[in-house]
N, C-alpha and C. Protein backbone atom coordinates (compact mmCIF):
# COMPACT_ATOMS: atom_id res chain seq x y z
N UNK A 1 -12.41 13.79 5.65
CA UNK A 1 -11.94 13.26 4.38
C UNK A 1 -12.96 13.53 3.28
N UNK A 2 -14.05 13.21 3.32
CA UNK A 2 -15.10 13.27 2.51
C UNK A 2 -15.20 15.04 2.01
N UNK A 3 -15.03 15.73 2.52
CA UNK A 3 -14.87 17.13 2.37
C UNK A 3 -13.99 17.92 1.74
N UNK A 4 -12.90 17.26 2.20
CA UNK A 4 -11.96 17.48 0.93
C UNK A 4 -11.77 16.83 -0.26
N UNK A 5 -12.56 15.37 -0.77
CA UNK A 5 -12.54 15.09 -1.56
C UNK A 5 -13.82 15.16 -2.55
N UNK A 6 -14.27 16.53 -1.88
CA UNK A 6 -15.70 17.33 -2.52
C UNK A 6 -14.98 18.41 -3.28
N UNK A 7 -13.76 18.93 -2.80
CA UNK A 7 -13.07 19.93 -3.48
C UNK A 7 -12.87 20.08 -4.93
N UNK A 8 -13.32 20.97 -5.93
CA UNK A 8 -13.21 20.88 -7.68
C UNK A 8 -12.24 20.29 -7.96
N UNK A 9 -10.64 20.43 -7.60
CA UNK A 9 -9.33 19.67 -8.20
C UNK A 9 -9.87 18.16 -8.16
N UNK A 10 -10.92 17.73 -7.30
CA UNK A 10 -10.83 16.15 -7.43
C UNK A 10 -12.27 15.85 -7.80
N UNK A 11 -12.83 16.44 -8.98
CA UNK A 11 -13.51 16.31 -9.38
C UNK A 11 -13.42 14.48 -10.34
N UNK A 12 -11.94 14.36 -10.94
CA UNK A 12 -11.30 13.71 -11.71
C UNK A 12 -11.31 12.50 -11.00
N UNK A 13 -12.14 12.44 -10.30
CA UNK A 13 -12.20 11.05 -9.14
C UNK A 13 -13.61 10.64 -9.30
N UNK A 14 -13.90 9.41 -9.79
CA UNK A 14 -15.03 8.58 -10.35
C UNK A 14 -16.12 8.52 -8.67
N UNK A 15 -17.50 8.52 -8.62
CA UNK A 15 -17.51 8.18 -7.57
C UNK A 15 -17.38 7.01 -6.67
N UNK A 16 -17.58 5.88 -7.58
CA UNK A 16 -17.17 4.43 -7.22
C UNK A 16 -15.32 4.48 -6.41
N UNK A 17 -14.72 5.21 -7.09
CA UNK A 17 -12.99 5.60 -6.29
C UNK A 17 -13.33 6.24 -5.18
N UNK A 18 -14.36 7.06 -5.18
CA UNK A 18 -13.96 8.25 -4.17
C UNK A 18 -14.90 7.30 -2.87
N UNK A 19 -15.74 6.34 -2.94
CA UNK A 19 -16.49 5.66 -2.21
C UNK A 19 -15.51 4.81 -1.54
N UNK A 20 -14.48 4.29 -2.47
CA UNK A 20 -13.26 3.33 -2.01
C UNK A 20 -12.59 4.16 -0.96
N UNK A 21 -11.78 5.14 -1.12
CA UNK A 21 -10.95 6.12 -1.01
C UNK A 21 -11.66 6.31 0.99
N UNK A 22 -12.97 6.92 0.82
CA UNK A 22 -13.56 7.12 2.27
C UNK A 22 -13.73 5.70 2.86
N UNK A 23 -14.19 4.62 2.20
CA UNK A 23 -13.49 3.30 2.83
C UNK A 23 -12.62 2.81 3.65
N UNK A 24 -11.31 2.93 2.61
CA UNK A 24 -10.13 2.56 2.63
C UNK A 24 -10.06 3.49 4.26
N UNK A 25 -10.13 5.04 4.11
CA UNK A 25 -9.19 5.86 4.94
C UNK A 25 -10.36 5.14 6.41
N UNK A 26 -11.62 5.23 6.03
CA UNK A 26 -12.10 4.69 7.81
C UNK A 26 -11.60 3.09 8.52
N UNK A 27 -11.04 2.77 7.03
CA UNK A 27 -10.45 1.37 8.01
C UNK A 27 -9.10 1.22 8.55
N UNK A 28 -8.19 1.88 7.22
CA UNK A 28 -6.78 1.59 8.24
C UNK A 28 -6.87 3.01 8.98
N UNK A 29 -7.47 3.96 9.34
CA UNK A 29 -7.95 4.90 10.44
C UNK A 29 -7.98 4.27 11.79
N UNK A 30 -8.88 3.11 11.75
CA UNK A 30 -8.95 2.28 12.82
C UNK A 30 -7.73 1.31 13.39
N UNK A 31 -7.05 1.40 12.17
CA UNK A 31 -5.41 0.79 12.59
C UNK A 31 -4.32 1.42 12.84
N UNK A 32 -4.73 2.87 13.03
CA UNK A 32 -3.94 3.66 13.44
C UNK A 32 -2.66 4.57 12.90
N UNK A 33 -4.01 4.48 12.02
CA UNK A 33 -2.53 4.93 10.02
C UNK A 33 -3.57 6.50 9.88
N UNK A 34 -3.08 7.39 9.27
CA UNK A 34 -3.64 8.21 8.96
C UNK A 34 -3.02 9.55 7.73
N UNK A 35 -3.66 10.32 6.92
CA UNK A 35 -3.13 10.86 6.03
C UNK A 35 -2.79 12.28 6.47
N UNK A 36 -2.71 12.61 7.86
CA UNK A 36 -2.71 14.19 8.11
C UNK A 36 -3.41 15.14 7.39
N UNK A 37 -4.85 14.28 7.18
CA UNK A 37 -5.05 15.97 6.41
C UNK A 37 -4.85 16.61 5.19
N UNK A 38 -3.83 16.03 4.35
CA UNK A 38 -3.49 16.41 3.36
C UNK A 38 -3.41 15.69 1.75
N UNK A 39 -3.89 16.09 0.71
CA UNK A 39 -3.74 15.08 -0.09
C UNK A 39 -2.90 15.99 -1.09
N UNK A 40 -1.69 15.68 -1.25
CA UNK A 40 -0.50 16.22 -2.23
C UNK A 40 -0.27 15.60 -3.40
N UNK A 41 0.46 16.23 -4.58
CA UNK A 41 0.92 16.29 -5.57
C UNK A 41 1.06 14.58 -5.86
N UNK A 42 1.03 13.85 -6.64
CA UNK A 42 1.24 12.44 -6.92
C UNK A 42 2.68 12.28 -7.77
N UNK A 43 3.36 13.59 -7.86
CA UNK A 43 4.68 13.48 -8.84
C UNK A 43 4.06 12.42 -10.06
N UNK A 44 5.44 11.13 -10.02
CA UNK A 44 5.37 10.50 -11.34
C UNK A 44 4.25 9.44 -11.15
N UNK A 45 3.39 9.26 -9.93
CA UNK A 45 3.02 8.34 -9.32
C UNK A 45 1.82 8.52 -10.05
N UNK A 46 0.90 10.05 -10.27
CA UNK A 46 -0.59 10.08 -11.02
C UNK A 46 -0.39 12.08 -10.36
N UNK A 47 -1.82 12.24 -10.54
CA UNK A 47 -2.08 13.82 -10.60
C UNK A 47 -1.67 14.17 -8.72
N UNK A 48 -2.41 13.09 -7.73
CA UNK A 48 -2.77 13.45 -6.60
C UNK A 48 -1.97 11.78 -6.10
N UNK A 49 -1.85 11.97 -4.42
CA UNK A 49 -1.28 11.25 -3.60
C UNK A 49 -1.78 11.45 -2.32
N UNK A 50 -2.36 10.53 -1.56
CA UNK A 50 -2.46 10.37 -0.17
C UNK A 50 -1.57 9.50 0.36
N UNK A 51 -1.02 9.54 1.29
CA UNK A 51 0.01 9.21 1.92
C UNK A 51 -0.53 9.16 3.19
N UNK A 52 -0.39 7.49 4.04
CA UNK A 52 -0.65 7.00 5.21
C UNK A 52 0.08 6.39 6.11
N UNK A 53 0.07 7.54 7.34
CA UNK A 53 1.25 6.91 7.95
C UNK A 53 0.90 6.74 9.40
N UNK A 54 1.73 6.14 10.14
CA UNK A 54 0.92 5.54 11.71
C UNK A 54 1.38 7.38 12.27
N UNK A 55 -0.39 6.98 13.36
CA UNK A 55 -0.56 8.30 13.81
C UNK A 55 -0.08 8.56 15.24
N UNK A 56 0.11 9.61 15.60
CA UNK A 56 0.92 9.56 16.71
C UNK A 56 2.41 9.66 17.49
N UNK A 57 3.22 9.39 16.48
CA UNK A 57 4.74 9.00 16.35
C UNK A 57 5.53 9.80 16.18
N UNK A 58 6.86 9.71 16.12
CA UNK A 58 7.53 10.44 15.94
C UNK A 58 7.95 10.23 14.51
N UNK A 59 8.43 8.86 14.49
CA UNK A 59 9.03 8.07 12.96
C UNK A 59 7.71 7.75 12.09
N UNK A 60 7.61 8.71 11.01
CA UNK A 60 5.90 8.38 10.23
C UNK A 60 6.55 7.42 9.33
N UNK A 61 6.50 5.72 9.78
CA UNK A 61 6.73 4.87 9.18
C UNK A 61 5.44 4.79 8.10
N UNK A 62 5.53 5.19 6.52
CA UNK A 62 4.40 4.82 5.67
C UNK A 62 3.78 3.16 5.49
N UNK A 63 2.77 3.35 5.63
CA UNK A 63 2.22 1.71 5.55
C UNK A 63 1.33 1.75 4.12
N UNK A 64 0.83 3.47 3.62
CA UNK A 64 0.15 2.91 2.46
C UNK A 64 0.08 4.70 1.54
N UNK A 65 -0.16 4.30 0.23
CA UNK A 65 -0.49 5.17 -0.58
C UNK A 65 -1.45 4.78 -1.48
N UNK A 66 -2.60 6.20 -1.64
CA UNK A 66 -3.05 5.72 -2.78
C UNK A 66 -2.73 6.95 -3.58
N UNK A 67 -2.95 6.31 -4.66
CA UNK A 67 -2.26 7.37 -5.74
C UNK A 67 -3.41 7.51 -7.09
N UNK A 68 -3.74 8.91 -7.10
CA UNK A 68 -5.16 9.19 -7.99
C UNK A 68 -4.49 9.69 -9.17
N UNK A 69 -4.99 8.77 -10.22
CA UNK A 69 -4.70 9.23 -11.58
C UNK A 69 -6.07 9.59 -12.26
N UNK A 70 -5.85 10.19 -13.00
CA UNK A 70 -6.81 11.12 -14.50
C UNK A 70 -7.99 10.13 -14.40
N UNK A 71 -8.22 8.45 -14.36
CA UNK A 71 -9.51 7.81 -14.51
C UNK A 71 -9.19 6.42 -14.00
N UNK A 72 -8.36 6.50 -12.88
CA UNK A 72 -8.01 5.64 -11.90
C UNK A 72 -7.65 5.86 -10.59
N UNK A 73 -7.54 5.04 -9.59
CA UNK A 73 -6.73 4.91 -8.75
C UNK A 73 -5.95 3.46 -8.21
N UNK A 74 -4.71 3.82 -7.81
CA UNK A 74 -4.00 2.81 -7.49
C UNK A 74 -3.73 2.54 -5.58
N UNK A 75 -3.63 1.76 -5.13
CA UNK A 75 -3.49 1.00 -3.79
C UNK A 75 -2.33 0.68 -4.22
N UNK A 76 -0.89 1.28 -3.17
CA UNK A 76 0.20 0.80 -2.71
C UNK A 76 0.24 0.09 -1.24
N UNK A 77 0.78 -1.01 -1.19
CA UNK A 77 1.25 -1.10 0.40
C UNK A 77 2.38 -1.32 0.87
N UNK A 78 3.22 -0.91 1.54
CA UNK A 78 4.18 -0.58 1.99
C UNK A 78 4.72 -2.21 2.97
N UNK A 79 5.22 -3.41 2.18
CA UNK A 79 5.24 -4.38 2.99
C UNK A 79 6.76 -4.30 3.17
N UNK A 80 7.19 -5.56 4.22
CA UNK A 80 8.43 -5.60 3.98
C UNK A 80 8.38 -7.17 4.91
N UNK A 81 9.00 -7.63 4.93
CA UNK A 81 10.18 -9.02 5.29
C UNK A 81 8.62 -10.50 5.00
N UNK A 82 8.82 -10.15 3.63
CA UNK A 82 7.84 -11.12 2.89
C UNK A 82 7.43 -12.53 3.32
N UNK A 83 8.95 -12.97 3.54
CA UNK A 83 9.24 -14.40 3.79
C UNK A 83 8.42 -14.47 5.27
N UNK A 84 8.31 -14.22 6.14
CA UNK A 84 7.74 -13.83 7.51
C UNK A 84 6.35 -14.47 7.05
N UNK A 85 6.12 -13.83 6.32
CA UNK A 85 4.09 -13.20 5.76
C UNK A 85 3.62 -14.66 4.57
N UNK A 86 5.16 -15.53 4.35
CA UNK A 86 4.30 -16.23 2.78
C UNK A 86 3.34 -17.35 2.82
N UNK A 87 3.05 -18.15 4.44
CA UNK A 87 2.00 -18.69 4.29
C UNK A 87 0.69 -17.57 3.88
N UNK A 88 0.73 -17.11 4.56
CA UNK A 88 -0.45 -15.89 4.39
C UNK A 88 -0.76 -15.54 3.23
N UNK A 89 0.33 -15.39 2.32
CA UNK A 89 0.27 -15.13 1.09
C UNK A 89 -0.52 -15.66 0.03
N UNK A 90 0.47 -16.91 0.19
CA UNK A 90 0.54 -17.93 -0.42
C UNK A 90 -0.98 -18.57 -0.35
N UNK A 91 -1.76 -18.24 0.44
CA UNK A 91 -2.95 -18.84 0.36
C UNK A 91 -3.87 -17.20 0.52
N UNK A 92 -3.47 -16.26 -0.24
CA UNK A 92 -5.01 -14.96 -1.14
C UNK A 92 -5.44 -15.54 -2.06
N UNK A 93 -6.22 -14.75 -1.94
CA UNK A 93 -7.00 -14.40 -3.09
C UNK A 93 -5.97 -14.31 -4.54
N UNK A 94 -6.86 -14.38 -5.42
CA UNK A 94 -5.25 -14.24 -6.64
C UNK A 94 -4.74 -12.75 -6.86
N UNK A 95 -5.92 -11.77 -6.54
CA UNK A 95 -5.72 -10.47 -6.53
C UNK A 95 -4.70 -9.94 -5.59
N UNK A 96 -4.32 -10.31 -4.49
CA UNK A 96 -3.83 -9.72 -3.57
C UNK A 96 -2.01 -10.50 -4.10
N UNK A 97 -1.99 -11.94 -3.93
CA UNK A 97 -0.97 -12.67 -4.22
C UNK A 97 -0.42 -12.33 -5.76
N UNK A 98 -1.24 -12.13 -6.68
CA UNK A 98 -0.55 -11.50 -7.61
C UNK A 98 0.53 -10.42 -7.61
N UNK A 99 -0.25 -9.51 -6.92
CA UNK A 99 1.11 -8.49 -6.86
C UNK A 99 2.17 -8.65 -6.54
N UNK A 100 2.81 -9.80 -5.56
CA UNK A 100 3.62 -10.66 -5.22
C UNK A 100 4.55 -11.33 -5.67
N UNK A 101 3.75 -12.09 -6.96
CA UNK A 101 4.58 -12.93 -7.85
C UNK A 101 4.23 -12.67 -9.33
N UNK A 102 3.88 -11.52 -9.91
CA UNK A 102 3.87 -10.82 -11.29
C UNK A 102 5.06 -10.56 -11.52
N UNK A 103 5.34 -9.69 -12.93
CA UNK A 103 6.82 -9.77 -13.25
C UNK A 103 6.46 -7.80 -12.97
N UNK A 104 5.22 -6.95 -12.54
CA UNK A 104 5.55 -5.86 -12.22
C UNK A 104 6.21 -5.44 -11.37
N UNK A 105 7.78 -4.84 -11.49
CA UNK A 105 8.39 -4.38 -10.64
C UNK A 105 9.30 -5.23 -10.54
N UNK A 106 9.19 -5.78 -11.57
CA UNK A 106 10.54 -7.42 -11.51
C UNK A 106 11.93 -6.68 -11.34
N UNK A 107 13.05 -7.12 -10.36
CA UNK A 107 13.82 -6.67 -10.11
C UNK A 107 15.00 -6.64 -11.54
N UNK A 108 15.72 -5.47 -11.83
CA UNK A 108 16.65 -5.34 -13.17
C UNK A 108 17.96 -5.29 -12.65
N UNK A 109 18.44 -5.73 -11.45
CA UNK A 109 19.67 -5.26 -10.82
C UNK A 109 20.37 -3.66 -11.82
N UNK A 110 19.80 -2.97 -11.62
CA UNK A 110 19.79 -1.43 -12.11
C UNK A 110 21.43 -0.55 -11.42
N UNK A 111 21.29 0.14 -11.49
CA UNK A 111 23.02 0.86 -11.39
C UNK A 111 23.01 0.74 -9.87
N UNK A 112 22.03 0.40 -9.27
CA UNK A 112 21.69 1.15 -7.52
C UNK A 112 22.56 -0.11 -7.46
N UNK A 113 23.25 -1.21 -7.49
CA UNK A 113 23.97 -2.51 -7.26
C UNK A 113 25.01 -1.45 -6.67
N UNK A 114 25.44 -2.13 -5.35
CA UNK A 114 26.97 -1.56 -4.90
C UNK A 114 27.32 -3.18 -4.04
N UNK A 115 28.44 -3.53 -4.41
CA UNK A 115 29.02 -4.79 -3.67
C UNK A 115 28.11 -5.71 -3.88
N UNK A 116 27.34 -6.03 -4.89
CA UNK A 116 26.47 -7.28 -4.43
C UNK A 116 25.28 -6.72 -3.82
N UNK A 117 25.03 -5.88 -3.14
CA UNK A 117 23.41 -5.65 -2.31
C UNK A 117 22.85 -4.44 -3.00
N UNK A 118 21.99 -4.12 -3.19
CA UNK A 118 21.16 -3.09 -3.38
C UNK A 118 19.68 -2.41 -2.73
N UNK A 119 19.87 -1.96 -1.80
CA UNK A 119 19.11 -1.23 -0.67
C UNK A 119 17.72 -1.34 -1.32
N UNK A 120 17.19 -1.53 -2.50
CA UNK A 120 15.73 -0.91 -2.82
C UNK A 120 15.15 -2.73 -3.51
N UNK A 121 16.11 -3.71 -3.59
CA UNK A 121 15.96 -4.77 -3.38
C UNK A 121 14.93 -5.19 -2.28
N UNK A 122 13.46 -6.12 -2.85
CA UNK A 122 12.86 -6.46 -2.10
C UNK A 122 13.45 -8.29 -2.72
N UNK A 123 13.46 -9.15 -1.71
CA UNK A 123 14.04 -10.54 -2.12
C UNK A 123 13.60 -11.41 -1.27
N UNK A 124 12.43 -12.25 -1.65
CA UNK A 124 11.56 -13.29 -1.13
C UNK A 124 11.41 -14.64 -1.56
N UNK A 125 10.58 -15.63 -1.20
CA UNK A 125 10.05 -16.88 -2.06
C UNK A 125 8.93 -17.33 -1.63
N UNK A 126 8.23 -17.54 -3.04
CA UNK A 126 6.26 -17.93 -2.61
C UNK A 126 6.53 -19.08 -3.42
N UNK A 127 5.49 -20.06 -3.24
CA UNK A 127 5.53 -21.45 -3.98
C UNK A 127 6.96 -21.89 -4.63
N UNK A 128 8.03 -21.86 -3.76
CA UNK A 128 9.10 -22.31 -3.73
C UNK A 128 9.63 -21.46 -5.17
N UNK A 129 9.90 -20.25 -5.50
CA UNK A 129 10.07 -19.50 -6.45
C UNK A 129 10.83 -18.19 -5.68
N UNK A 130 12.00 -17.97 -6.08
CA UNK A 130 12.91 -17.13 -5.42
C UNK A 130 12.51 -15.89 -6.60
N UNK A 131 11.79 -14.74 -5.78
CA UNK A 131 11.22 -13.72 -6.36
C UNK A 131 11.96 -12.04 -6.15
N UNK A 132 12.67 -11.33 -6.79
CA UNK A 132 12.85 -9.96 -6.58
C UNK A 132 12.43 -9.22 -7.34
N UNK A 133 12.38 -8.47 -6.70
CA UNK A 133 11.32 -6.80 -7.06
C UNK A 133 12.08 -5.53 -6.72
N UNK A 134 11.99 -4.35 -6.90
CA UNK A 134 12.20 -3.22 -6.77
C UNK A 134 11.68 -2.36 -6.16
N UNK A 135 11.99 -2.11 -4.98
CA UNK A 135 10.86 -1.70 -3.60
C UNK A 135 10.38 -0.29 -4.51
N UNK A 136 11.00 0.44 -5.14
CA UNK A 136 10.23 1.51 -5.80
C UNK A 136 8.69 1.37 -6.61
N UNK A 137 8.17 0.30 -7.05
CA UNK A 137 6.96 -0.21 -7.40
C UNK A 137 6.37 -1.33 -6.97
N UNK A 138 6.38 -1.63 -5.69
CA UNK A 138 6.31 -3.25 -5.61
C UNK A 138 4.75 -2.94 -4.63
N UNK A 139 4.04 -3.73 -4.85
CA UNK A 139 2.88 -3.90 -4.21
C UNK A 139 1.87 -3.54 -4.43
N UNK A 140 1.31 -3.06 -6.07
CA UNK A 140 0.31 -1.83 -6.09
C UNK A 140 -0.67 -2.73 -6.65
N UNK A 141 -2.05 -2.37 -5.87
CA UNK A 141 -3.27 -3.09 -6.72
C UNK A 141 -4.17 -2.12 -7.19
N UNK A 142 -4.24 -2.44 -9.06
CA UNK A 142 -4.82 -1.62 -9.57
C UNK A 142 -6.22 -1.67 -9.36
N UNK A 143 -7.09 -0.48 -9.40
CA UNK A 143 -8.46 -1.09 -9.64
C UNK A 143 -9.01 -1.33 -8.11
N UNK A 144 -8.75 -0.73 -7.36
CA UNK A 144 -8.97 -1.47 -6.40
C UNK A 144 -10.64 -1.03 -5.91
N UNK A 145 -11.37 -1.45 -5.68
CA UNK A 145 -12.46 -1.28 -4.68
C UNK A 145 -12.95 -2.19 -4.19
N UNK A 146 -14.30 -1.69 -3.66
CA UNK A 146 -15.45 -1.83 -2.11
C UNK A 146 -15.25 -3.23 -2.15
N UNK A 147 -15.40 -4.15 -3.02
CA UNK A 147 -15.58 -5.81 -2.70
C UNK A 147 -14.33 -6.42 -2.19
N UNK A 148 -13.35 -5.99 -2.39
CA UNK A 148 -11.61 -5.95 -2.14
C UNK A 148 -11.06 -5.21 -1.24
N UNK A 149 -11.80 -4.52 -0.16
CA UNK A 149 -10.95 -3.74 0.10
C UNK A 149 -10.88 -4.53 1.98
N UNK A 150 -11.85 -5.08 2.43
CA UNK A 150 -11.14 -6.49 3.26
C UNK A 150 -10.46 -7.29 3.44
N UNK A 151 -9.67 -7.78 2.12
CA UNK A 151 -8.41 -8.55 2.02
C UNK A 151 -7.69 -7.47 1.93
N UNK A 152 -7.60 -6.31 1.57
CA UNK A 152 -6.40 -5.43 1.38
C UNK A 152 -6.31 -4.63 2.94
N UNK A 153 -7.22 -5.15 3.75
CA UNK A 153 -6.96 -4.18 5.33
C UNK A 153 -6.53 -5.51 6.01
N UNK A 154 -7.10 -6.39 5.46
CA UNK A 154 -6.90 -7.77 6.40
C UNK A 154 -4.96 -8.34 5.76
N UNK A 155 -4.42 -7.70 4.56
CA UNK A 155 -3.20 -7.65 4.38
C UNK A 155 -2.16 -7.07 5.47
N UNK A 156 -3.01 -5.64 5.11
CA UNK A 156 -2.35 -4.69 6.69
C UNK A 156 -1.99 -5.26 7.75
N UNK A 157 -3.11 -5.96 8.33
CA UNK A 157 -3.54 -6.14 9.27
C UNK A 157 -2.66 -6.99 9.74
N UNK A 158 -1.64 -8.35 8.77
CA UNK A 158 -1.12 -9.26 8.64
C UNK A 158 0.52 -8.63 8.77
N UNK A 159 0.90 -7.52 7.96
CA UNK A 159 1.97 -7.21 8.00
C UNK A 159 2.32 -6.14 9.41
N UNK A 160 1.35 -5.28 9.50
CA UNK A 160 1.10 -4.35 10.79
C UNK A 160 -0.13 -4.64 12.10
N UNK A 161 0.69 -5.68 12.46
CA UNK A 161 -0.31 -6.01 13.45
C UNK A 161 -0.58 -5.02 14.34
N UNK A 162 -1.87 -4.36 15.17
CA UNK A 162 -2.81 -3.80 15.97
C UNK A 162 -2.04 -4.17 17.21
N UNK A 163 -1.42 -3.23 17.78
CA UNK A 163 -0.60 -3.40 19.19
C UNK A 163 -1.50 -2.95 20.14
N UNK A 164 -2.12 -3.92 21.23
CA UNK A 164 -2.66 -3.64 21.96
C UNK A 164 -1.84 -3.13 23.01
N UNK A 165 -2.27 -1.47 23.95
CA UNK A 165 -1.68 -0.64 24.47
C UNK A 165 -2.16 -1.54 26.52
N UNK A 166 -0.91 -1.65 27.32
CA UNK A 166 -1.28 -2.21 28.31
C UNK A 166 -1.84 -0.89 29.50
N UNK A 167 -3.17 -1.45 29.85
CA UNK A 167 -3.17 -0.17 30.51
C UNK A 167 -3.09 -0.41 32.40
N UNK A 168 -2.17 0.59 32.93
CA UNK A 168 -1.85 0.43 34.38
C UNK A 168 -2.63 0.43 35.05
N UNK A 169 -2.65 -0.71 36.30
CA UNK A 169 -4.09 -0.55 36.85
C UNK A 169 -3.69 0.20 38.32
């Protein structure tokens, strides 16, 4: 990782990010997430995109992105069935729980509505507050680094628990 993010195109990466970035990838590494190798195009997301997905598998269920812009980077995480997770929540840090219950990504019931449901609908409740969002932006912490980046693996960690493998004796 560190080697490719020596490469000139990512020059545009502060070193305090790029310190996060080799962080970030040696910890959920250890959880069994990984970027293949590749860091692609960021489309509308920023210039560049890493994309992390469990290693090994057939189904590369994504658990995380970070996404490198011009004099930032952003931390996505890929959660899902909230309500499961909201004691947990409900008692972060304000950084982590914010993303949660901000109005970024506040749900607009948008054209994607068919019958009442809409597939990209995320729909939860934290401190007794019935909250929707728009799974297309939902979860991103800006800014993220080194002092933060333990509650944001220990998030993981909460939504993708570490399956211990049984071994035959």
């Amino acid at each position: 990782m560190k080697t490719i993010l020596e490469e000139d195109r990512f020059r545009i990466i502060s070193d305090e990010n790029k310190a996060f970035i080799l962080a970030f990838n040696d910890e959920i590494t250890k959880l069994g997430y990984d970027f293949g190798g590749n860091i692609g195009s960021g489309f509308c997301w920023g210039k560049y995109m890493i994309i992390y997905s469990k290693s090994g598998v057939k189904s590369k269920q994504v658990a995380s992105r970070i996404y490198i812009r011009e004099n930032s980077i952003v931390l996505r995480l890929f959660l899902n069935k909230i309500d499961k997770h909201r004691e947990y929540i409900e008692n972060s840090k304000d950084y982590i729980k914010n993303a949660f219950i901000n109005d970024y990504g506040k749900c607009n019931h948008c054209h994607n509505e068919k019958d009442g449901i809409c597939k990209f609908r995320k729909s939860y409740s934290l401190d007794n507050k019935f909250i929707e969002k728009c799974n297309g932006i939902t979860f991103e912490f800006w800014e993220p680094n080194l002092d933060k980046l333990s509650d944001y693996i220990d998030l993981l960690k909460e939504f993708y628990p570490v399956r211990r493998t049984r071994s035959i004796s």
